[in-house]
C-alpha atoms as a PDB file:
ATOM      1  CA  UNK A   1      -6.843  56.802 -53.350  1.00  0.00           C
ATOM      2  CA  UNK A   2      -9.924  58.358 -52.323  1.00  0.00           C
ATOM      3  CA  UNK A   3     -11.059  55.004 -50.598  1.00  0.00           C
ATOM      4  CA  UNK A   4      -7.950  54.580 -48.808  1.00  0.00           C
ATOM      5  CA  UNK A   5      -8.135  57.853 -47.339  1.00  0.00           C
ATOM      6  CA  UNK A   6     -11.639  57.016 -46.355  1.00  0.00           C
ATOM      7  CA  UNK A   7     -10.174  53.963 -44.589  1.00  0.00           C
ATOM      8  CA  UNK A   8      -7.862  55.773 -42.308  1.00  0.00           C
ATOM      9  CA  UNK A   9     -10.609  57.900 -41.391  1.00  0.00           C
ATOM     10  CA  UNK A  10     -12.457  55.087 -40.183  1.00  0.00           C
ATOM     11  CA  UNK A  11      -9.670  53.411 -38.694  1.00  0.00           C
ATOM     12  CA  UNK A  12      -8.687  56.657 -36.845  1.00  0.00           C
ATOM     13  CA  UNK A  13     -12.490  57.444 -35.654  1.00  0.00           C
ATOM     14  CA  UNK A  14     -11.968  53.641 -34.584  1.00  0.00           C
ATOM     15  CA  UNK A  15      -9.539  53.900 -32.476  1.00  0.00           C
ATOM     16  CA  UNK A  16     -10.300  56.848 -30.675  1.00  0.00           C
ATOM     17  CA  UNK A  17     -13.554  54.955 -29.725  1.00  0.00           C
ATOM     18  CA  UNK A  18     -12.036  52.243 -28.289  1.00  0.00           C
ATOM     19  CA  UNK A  19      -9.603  54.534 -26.161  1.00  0.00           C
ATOM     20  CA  UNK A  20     -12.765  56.716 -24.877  1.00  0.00           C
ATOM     21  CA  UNK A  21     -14.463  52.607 -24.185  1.00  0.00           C
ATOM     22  CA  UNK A  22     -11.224  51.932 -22.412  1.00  0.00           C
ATOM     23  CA  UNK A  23     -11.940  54.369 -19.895  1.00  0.00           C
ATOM     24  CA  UNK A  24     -15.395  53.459 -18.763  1.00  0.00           C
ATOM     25  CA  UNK A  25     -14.810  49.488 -19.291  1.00  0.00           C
ATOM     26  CA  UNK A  26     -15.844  47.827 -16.318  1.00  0.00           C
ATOM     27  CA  UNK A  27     -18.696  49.754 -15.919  1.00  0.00           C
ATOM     28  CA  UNK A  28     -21.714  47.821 -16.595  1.00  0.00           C
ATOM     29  CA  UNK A  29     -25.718  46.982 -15.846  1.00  0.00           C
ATOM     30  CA  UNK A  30     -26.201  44.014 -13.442  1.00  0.00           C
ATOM     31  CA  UNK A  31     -28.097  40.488 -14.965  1.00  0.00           C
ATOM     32  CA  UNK A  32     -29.882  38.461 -12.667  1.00  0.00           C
ATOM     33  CA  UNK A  33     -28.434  37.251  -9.413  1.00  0.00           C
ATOM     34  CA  UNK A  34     -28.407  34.526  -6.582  1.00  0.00           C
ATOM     35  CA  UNK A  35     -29.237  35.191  -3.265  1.00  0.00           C
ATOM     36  CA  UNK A  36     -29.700  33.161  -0.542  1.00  0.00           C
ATOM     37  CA  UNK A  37     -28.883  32.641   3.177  1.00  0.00           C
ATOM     38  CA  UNK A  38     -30.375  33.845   6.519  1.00  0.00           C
ATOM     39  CA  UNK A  39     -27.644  34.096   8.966  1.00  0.00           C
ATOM     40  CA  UNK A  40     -28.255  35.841  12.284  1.00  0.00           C
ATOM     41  CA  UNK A  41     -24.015  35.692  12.897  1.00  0.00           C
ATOM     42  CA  UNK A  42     -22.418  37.691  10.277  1.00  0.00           C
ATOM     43  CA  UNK A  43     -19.334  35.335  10.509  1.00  0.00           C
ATOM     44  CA  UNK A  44     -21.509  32.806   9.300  1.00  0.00           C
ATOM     45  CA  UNK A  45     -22.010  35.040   6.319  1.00  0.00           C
ATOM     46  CA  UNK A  46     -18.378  35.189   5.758  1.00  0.00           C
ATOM     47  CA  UNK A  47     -17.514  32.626   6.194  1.00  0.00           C
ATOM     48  CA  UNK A  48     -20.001  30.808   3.159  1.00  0.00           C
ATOM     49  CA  UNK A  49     -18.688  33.872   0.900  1.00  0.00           C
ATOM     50  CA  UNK A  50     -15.495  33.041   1.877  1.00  0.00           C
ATOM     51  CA  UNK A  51     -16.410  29.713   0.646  1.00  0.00           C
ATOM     52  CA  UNK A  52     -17.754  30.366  -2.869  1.00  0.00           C
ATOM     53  CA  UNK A  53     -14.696  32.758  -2.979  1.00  0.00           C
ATOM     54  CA  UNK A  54     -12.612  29.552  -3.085  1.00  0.00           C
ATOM     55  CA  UNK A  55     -14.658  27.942  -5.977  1.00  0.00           C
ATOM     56  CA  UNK A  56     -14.133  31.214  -7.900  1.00  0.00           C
ATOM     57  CA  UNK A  57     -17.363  32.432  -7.473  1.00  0.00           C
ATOM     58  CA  UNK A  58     -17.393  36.248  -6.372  1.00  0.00           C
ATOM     59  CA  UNK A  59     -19.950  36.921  -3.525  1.00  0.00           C
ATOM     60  CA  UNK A  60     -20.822  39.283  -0.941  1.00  0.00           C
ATOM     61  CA  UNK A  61     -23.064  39.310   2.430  1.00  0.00           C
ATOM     62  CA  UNK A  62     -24.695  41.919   3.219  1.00  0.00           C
ATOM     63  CA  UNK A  63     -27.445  42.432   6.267  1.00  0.00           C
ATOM     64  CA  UNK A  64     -31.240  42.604   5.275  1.00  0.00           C
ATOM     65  CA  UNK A  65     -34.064  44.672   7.095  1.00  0.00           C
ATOM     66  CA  UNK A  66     -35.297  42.317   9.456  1.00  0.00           C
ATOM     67  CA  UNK A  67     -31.351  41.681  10.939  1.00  0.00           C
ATOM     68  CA  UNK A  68     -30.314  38.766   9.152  1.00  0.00           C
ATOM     69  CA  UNK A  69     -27.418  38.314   6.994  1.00  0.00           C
ATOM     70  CA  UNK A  70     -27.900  37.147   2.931  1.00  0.00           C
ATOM     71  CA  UNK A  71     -24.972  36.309   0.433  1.00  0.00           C
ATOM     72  CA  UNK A  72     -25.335  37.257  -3.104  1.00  0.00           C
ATOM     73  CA  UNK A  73     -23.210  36.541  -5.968  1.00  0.00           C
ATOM     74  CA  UNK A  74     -23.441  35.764 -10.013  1.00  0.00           C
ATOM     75  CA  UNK A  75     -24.476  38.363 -13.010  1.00  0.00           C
ATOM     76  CA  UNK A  76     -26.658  36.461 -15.623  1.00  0.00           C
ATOM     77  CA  UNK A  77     -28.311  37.240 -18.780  1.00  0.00           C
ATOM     78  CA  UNK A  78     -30.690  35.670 -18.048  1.00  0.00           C
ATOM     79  CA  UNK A  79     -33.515  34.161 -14.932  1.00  0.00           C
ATOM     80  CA  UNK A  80     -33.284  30.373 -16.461  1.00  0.00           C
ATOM     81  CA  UNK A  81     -29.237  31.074 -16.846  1.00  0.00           C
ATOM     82  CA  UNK A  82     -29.422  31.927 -12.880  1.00  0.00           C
ATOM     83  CA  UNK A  83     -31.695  29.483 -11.970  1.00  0.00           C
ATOM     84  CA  UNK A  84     -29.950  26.469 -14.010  1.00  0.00           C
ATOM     85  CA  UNK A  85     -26.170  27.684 -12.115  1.00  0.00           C
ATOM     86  CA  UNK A  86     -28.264  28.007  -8.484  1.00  0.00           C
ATOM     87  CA  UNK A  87     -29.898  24.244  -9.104  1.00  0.00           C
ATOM     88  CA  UNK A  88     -26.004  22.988  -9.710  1.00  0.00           C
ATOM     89  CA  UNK A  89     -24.698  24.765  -6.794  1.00  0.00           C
ATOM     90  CA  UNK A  90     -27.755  22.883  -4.544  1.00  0.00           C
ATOM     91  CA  UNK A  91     -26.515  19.661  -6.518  1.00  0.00           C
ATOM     92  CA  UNK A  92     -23.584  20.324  -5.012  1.00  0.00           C
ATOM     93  CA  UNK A  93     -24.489  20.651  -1.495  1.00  0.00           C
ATOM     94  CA  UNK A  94     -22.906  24.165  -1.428  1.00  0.00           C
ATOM     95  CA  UNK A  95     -26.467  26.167  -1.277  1.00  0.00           C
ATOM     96  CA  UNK A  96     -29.848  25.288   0.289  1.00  0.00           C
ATOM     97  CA  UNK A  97     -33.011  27.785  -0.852  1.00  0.00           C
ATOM     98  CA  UNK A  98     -32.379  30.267  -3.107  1.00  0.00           C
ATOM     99  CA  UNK A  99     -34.042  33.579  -4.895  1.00  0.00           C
ATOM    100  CA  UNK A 100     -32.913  34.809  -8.335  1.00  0.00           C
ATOM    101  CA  UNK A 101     -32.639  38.636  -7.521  1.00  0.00           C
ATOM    102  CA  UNK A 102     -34.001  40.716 -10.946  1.00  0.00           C
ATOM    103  CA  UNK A 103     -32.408  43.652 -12.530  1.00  0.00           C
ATOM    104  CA  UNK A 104     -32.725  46.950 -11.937  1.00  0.00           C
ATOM    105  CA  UNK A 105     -34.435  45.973  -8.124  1.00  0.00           C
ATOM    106  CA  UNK A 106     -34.008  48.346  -5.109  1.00  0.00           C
ATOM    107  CA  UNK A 107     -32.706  46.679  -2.435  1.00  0.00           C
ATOM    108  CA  UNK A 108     -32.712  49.800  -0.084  1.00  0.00           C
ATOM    109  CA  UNK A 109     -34.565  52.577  -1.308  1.00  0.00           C
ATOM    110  CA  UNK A 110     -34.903  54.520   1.909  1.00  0.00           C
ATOM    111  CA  UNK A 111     -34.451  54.900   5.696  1.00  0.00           C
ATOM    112  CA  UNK A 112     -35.162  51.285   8.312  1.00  0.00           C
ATOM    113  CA  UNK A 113     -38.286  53.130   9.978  1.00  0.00           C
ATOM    114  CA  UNK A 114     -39.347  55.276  12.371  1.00  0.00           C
ATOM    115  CA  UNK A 115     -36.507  56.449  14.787  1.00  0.00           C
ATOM    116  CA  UNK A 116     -33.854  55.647  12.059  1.00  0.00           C
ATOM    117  CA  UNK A 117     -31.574  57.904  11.836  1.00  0.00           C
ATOM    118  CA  UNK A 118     -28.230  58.456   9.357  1.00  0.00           C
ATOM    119  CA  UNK A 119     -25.339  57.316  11.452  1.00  0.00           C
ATOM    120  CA  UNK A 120     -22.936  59.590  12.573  1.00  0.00           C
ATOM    121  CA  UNK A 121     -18.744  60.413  11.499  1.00  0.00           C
ATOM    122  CA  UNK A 122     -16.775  57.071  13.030  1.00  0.00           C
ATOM    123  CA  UNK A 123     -20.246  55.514  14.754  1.00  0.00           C
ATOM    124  CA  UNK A 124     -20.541  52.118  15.086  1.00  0.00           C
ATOM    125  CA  UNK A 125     -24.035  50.420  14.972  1.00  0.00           C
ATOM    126  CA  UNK A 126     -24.447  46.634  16.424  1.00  0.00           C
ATOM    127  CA  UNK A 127     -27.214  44.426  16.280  1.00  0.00           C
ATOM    128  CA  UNK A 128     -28.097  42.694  19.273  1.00  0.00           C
ATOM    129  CA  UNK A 129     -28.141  38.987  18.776  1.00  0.00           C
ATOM    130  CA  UNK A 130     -30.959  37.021  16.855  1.00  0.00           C
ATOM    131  CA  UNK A 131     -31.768  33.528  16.820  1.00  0.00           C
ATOM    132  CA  UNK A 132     -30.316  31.837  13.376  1.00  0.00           C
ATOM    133  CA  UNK A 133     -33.813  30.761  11.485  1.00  0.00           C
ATOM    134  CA  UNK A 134     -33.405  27.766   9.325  1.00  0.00           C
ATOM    135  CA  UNK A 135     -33.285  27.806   5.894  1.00  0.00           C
ATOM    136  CA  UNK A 136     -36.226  26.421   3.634  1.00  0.00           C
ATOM    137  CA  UNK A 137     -35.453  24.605   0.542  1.00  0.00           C
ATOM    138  CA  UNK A 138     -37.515  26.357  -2.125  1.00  0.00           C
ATOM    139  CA  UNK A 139     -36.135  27.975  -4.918  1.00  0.00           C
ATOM    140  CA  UNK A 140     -37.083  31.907  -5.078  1.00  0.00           C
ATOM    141  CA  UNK A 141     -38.105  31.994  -1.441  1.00  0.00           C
ATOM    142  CA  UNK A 142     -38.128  35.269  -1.095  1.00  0.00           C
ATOM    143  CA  UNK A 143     -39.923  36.881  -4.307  1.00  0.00           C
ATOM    144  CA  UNK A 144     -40.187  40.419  -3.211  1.00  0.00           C
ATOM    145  CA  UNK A 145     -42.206  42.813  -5.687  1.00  0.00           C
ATOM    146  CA  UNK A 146     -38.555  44.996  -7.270  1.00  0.00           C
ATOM    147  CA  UNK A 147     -38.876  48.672  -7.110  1.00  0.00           C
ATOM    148  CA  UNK A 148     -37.013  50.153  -9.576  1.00  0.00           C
ATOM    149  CA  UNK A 149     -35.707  53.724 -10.215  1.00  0.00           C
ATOM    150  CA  UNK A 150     -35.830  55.891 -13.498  1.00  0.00           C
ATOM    151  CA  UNK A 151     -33.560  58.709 -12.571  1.00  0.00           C
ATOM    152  CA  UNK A 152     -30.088  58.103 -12.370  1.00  0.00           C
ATOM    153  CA  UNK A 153     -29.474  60.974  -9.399  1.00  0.00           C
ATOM    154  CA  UNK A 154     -31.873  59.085  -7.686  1.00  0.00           C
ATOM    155  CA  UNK A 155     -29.637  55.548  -7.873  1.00  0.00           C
ATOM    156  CA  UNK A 156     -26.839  58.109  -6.191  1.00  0.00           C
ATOM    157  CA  UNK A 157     -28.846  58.581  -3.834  1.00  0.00           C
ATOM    158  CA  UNK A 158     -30.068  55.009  -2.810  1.00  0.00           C
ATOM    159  CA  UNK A 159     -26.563  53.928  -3.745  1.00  0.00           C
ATOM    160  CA  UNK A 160     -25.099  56.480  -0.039  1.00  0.00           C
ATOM    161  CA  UNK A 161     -28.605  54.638   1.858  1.00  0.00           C
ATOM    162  CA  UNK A 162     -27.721  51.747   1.446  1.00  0.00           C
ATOM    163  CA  UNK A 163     -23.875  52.317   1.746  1.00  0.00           C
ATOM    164  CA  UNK A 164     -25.226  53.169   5.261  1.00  0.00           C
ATOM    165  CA  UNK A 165     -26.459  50.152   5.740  1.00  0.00           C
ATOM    166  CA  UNK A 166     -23.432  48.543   5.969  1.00  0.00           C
ATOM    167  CA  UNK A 167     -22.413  50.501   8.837  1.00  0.00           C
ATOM    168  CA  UNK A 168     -21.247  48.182  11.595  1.00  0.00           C
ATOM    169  CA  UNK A 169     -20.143  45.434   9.847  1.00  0.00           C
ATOM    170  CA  UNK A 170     -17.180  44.045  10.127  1.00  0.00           C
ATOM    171  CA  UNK A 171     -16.077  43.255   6.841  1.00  0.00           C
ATOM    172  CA  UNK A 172     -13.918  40.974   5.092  1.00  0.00           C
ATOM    173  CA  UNK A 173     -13.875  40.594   1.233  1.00  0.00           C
ATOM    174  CA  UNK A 174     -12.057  37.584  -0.051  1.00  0.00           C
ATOM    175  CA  UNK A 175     -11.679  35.779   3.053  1.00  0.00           C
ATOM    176  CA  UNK A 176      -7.871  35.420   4.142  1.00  0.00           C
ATOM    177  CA  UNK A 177      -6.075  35.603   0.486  1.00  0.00           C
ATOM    178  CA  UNK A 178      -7.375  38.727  -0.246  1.00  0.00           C
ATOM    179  CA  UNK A 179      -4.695  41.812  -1.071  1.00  0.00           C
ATOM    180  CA  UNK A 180      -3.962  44.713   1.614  1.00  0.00           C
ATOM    181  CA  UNK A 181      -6.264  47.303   0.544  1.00  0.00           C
ATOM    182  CA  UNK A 182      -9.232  45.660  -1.533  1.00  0.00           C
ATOM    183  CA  UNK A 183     -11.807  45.139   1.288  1.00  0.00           C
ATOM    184  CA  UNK A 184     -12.326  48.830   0.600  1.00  0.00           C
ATOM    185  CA  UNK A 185     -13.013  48.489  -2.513  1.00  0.00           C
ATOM    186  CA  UNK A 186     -14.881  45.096  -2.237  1.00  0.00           C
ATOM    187  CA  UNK A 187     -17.305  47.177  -0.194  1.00  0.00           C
ATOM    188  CA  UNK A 188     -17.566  50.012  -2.798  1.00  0.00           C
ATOM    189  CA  UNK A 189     -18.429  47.351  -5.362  1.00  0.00           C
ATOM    190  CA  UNK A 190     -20.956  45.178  -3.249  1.00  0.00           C
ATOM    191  CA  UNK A 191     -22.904  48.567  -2.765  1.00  0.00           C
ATOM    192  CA  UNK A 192     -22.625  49.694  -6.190  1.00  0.00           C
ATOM    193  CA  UNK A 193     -24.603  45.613  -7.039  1.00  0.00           C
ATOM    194  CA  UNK A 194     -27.113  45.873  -4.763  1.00  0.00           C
ATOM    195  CA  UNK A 195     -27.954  49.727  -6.683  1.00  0.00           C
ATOM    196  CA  UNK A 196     -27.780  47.091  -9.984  1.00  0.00           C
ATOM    197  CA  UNK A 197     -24.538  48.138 -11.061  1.00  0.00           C
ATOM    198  CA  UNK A 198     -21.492  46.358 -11.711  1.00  0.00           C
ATOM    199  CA  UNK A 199     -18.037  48.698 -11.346  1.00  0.00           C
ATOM    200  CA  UNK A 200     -14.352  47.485 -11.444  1.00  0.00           C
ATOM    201  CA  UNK A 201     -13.015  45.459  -8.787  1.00  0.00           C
ATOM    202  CA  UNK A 202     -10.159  47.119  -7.716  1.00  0.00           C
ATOM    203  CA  UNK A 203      -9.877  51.086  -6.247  1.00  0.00           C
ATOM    204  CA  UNK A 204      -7.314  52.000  -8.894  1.00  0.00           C
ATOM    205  CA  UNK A 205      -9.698  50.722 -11.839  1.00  0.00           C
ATOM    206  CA  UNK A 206     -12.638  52.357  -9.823  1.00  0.00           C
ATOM    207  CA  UNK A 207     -10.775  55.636  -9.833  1.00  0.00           C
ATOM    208  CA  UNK A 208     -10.106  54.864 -14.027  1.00  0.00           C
ATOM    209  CA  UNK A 209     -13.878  54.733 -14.710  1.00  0.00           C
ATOM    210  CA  UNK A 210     -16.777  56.727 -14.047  1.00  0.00           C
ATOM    211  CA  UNK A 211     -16.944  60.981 -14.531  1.00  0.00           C
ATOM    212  CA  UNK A 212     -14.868  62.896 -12.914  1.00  0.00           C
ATOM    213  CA  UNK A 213     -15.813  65.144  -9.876  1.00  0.00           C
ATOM    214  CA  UNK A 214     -14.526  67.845  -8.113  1.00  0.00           C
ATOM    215  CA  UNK A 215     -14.636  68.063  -4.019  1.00  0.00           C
ATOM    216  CA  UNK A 216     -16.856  70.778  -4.081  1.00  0.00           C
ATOM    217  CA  UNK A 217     -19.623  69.117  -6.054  1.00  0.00           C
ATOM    218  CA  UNK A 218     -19.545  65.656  -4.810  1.00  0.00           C
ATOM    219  CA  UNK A 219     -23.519  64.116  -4.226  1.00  0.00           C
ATOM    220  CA  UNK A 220     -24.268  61.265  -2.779  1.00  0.00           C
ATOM    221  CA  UNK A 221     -23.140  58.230  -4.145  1.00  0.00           C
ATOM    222  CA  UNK A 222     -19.807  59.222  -5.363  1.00  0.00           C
ATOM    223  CA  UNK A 223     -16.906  57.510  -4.650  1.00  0.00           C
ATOM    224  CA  UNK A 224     -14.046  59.468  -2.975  1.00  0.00           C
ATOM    225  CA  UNK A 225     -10.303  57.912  -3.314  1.00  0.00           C
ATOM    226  CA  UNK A 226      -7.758  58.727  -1.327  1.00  0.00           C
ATOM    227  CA  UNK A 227      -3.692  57.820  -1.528  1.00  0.00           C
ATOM    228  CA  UNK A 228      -0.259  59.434  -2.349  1.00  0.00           C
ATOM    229  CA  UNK A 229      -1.557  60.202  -6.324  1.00  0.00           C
ATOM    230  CA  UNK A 230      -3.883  58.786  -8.922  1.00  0.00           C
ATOM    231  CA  UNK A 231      -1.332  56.286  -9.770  1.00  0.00           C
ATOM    232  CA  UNK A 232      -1.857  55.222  -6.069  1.00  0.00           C
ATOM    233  CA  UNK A 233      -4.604  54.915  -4.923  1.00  0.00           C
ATOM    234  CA  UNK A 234      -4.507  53.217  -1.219  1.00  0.00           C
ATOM    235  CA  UNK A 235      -8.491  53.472   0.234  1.00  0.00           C
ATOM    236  CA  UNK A 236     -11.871  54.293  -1.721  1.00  0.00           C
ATOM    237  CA  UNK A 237     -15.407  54.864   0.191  1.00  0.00           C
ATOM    238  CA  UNK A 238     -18.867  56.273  -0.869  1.00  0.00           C
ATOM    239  CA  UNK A 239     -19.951  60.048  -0.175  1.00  0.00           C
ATOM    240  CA  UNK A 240     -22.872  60.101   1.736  1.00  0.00           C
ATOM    241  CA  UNK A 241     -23.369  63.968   2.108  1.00  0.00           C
ATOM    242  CA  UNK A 242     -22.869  66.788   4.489  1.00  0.00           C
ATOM    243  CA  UNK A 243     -19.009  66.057   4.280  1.00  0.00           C
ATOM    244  CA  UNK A 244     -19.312  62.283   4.997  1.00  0.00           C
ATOM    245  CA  UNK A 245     -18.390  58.971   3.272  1.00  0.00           C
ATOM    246  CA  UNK A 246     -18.426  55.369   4.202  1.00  0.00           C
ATOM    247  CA  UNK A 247     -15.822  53.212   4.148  1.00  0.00           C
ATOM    248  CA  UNK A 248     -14.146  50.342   5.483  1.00  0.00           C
ATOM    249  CA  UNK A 249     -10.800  51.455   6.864  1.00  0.00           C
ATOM    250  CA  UNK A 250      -9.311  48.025   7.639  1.00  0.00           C
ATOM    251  CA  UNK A 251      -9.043  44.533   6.862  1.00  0.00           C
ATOM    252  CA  UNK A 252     -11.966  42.869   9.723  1.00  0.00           C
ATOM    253  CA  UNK A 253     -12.335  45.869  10.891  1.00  0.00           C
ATOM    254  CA  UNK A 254     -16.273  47.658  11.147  1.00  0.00           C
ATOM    255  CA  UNK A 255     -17.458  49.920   8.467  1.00  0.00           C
ATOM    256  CA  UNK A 256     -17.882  53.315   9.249  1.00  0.00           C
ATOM    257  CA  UNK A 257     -18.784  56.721   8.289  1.00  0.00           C
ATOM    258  CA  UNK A 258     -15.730  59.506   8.512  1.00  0.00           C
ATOM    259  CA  UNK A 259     -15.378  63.293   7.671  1.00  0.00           C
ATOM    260  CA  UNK A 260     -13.851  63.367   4.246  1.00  0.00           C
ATOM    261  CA  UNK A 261     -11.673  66.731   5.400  1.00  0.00           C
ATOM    262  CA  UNK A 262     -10.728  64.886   8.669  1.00  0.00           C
ATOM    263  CA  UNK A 263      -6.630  65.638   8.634  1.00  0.00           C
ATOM    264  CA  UNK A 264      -5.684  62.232   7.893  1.00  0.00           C
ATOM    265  CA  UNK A 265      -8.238  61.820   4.516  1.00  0.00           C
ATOM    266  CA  UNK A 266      -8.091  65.641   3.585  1.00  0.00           C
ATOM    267  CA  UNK A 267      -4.404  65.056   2.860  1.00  0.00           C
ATOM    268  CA  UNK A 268      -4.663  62.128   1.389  1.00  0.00           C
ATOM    269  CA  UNK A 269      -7.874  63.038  -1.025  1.00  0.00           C
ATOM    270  CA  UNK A 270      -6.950  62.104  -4.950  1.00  0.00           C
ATOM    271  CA  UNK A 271     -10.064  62.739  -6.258  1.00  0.00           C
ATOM    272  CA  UNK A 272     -14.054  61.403  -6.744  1.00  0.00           C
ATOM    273  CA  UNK A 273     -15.184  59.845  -9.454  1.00  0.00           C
ATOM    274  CA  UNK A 274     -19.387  59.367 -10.226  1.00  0.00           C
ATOM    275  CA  UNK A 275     -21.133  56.253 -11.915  1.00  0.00           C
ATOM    276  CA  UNK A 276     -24.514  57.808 -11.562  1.00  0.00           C
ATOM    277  CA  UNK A 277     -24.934  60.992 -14.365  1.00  0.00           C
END
């Protein structure tokens, strides 16, 4: 009797841990991924993620310091599990050069440079054409030294920088199959891999995961959803402070920053959720 009873103990305590992993499921440390690509047309970009979309492979572009566009997809355990899937895809003829990005590295950890400054609510920033450079075929071209970040306030904060660098970008997630509504959220979860993290793919699972936060103490980094209620979520961006959060508002359409209390958001807010404690 007395080991029964400890048996529905356990199986309760059980239970209520898998309902409490439930919630945060999706939520998880990026592996190793493949990067590779230096496009000066950001269509070009596209259109090669669009590409590996097709072949099931989940990828993003995204536009590097110097200009140039890179795609990045893939979460391994491991560098040689990375490197073998990269040497099939060149097999293939679907990649040239690569580089096997590490965990835990910093893509953006601060500002472009003197004169850079944050953009402003609804700005768009172009880049002025550059000359496409051709790719070399050497694996791990690039080999940057990663920076990596101990405090997790601080990957908030790189996470709204390098939202930011987005900014101007027409994007497109999924190429022409893609759902109404998930290049939003396509963007909020190719920021949240280049901070290392890997969130739920859709806005209604991001809104599911994560700690919530109320509009008065939202920091950078935190994602801010917006629809009719929580079991409708419509639009999801990243706060980027003093009010702000960037988004993308429409399918091919630029990213942008926007006043969370502008009229049309403020009534629409649902809530912010944070990945980053």
């Amino acid at each position: 009797m007395i080991f029964r009873t400890q048996l529905l103990i356990l199986l309760f305590c059980f239970s209520v841990l898998t309902a409490h992993a439930a919630k945060t499921t999706g939520i998880s440390r990026l592996g190793y991924a493949i990067q590779m690509g230096a496009f000066s047309d950001v269509k070009n970009a596209e259109r090669f993620s669009v590409k590996l979309q097709a072949k099931g492979i989940e990828a993003f572009y995204f536009r590097k310091d110097n200009g140039m566009y890179a795609v990045r997809f893939g979460d391994f355990s491991t560098k040689e599990k990375a490197r073998t899937e990269a040497k099939k895809l060149v097999a293939e003829h679907l990649i040239d050069s690569y580089y096997i990005a590490p965990p835990n590295e910093v893509v953006f950890s601060r500002p472009k440079g003197p004169g850079w400054q944050k953009p402003q609510p609804d700005e768009i920033r172009k880049q002025s054409p550059q000359p496409l450079q051709p790719i070399v075929p050497k694996e791990d071209v690039e080999k940057p030294t990663p920076k990596t970040v101990n405090k997790e306030h601080d990957m908030g904060v790189i996470a709204a920088r390098t939202a930011e660098r987005f900014v101007g970008i027409p994007y497109r997630w999924g190429g022409d199959n893609v759902v109404e509504g998930m290049d939003c959220s396509g963007f909020v979860r190719a920021v949240y891999n280049l901070c290392g993290l890997s969130i739920p793919r859709t806005s209604s699972d991001q809104f599911k995961a994560g700690e919530n936060v109320s509009k008065g103490d939202l920091m950078d980094g935190d994602l801010v959803f917006f629809g009719s209620s929580a079991d409708k979520i419509s639009h999801v961006g990243i706060y980027v402070g003093g009010g702000r959060f960037v988004h993308a508002p429409r399918r091919g359409e630029e990213i942008r920053v926007t006043e969370v209390n502008e009229s049309y958001f403020e009534k629409r807010f649902v809530g912010a959720r944070r990945y980053f404690q």
